[in-house]
Structure formats: C-alpha cells, structure tokens
C-alpha atoms as a PDB file:
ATOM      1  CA  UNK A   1     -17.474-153.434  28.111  1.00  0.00           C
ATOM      2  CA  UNK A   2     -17.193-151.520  31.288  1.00  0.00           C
ATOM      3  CA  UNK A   3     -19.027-154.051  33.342  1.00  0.00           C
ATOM      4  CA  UNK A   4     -16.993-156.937  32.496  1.00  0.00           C
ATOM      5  CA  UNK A   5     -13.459-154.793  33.747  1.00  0.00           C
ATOM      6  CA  UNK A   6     -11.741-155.264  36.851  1.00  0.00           C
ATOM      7  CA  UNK A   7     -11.324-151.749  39.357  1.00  0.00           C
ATOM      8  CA  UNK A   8      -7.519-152.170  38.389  1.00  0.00           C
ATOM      9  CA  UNK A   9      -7.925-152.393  35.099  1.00  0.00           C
ATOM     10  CA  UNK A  10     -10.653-149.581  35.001  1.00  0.00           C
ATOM     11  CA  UNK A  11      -7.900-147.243  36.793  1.00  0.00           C
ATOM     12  CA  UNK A  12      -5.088-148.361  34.338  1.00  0.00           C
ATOM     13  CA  UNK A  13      -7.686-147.799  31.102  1.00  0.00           C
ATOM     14  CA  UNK A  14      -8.645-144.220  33.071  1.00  0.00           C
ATOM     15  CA  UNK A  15      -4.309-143.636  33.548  1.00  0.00           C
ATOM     16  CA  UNK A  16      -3.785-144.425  30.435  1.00  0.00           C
ATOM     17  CA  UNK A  17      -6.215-141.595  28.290  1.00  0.00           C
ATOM     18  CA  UNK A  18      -5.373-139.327  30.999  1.00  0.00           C
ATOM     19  CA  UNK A  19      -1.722-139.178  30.419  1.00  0.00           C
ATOM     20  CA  UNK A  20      -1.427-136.938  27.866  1.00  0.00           C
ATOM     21  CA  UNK A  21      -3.779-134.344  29.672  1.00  0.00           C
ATOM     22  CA  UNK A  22      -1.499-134.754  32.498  1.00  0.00           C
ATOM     23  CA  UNK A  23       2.220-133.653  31.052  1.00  0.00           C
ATOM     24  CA  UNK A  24       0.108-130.908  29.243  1.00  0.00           C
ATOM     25  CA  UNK A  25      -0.108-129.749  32.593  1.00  0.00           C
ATOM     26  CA  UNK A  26       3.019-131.069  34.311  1.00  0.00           C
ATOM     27  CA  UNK A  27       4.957-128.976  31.061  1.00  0.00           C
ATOM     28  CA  UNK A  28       2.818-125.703  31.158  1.00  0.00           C
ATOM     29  CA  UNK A  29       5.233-122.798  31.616  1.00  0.00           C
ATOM     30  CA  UNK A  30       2.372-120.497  33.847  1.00  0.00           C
ATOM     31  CA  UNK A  31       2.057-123.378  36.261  1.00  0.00           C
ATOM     32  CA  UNK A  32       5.632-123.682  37.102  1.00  0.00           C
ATOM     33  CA  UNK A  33       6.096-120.026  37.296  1.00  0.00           C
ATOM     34  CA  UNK A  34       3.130-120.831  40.259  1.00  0.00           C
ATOM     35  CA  UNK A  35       4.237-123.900  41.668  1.00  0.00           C
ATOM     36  CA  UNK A  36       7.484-122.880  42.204  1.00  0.00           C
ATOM     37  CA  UNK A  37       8.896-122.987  45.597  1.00  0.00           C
ATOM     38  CA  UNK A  38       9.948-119.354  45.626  1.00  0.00           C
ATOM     39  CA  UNK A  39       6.898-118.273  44.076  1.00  0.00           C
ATOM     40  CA  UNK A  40       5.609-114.165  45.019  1.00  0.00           C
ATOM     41  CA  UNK A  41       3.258-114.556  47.404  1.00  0.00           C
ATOM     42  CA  UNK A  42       1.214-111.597  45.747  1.00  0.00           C
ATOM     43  CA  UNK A  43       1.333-113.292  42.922  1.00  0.00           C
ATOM     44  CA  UNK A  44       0.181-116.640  43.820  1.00  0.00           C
ATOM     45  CA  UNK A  45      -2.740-114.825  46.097  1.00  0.00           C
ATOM     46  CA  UNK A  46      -3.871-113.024  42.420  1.00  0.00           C
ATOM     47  CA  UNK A  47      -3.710-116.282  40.738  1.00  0.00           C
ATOM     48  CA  UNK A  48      -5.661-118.252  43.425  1.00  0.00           C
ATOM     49  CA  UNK A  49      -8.412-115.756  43.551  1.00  0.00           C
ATOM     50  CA  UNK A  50      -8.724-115.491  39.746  1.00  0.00           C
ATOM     51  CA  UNK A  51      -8.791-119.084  39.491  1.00  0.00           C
ATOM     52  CA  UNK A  52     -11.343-119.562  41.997  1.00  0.00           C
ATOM     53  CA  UNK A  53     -13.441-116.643  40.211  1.00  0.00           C
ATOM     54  CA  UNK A  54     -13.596-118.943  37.083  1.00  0.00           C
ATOM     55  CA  UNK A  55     -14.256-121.979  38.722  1.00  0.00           C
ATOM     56  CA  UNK A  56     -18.004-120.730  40.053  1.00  0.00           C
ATOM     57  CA  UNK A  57     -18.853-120.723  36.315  1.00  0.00           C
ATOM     58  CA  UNK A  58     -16.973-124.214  35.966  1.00  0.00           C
ATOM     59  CA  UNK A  59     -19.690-126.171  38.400  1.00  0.00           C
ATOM     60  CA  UNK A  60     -22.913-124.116  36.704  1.00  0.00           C
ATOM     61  CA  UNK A  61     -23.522-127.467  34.397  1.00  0.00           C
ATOM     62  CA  UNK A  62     -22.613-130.117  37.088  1.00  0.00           C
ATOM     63  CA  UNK A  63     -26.210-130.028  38.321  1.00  0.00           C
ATOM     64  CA  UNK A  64     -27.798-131.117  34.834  1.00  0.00           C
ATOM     65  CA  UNK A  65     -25.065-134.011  34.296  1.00  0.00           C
ATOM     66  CA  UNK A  66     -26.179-135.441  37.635  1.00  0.00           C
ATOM     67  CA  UNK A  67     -29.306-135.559  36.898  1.00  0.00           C
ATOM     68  CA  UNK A  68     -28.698-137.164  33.213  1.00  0.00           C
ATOM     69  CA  UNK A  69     -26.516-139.593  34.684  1.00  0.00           C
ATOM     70  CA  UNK A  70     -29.206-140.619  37.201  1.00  0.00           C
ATOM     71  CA  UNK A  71     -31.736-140.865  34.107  1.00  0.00           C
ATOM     72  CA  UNK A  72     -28.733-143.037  32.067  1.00  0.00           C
ATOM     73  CA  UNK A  73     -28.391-145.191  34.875  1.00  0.00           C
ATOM     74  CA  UNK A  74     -32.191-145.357  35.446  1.00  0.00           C
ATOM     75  CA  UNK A  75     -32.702-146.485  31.880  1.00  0.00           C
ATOM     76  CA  UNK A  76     -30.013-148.407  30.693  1.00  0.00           C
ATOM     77  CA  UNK A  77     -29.296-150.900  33.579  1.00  0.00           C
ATOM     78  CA  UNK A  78     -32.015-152.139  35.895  1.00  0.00           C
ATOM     79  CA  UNK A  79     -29.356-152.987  38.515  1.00  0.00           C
ATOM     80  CA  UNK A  80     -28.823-149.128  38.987  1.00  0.00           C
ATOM     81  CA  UNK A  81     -32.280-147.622  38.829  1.00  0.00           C
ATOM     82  CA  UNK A  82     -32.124-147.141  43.018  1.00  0.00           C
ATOM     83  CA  UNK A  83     -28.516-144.714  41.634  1.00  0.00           C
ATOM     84  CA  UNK A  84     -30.323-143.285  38.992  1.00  0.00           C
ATOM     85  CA  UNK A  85     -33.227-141.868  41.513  1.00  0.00           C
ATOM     86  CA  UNK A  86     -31.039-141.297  44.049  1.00  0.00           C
ATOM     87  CA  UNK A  87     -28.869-139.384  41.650  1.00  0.00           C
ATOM     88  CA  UNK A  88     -31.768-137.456  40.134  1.00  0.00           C
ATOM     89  CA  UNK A  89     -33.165-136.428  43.690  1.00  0.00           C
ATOM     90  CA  UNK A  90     -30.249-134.063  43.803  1.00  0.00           C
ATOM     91  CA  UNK A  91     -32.021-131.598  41.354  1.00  0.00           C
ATOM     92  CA  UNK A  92     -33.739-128.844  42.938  1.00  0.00           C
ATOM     93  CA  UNK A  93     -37.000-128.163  41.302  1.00  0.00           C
END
C-alpha cells in the first residue's frame, strides 16, 4: 500500500494519525507551565536536565530497530537490499 502513495499523501496519512498525539501535547498543563514566555529560568534548567537524563535510556533500543529495519528491508523488497545492508552495517559487533 505504501509503495503505491504519493510523498504528499504519505505526509497527510502520517498528519493525520499524528494529530491526536499532537494536542495531547499542545494541551498538557506541565508543558505550558515550561513553555511559557516568563518561565523560571531555574526551573526550566531542572526540567531540561531531567529530561535529557531520561532521554539516554530513550535511544538504548534505537540500535536494534536499525538493524531490524535493515533485515525488513533486506528481505521483503529486493529493490532495498543495498538499504537493508547499509542499514545493518550500523551495528557494532
């Protein structure tokens, strides 16, 4: 189904299921207390470190999708195997 989609369309389909994740955020009561123009300073400092201290643990995983998404494109379209090798060349042994 993918294939046969235009880049627009792909990007509208993508806007589309993304919405809802997207006023979740836009409407989260924490985030405007941070995104507020007259925001504490302190404050926003704490919250930017914390958040950065979660997100090492966030990108632990990232390494093994790459490397199934190389073998998915490896195996399912022969068009993509050069992406799927390239893809699973990223994973350290």
């Amino acid at each position: 189904m993918l294939n046969s989609l235009s880049k627009s369309s792909l990007t509208e389909l993508y806007e589309d299921k993304i919405k809802v994740a997207r006023n979740r955020f836009d409407d989260n009561p924490a985030l405007s207390i941070i995104l507020a123009p007259d925001v504490n300073p302190k404050m926003l400092e704490a919250f930017l470190i914390y958040y950065n201290a979660l997100g090492v643990y966030m990108t632990e995983p990232v390494e093994d999708w790459i490397y199934r998404a190389g073998n998915k494109c490896k195996n399912i379209v022969s068009s993509q195997k050069a992406r799927g090798h390239s893809l699973r060349k990223l994973r350290p042994n």
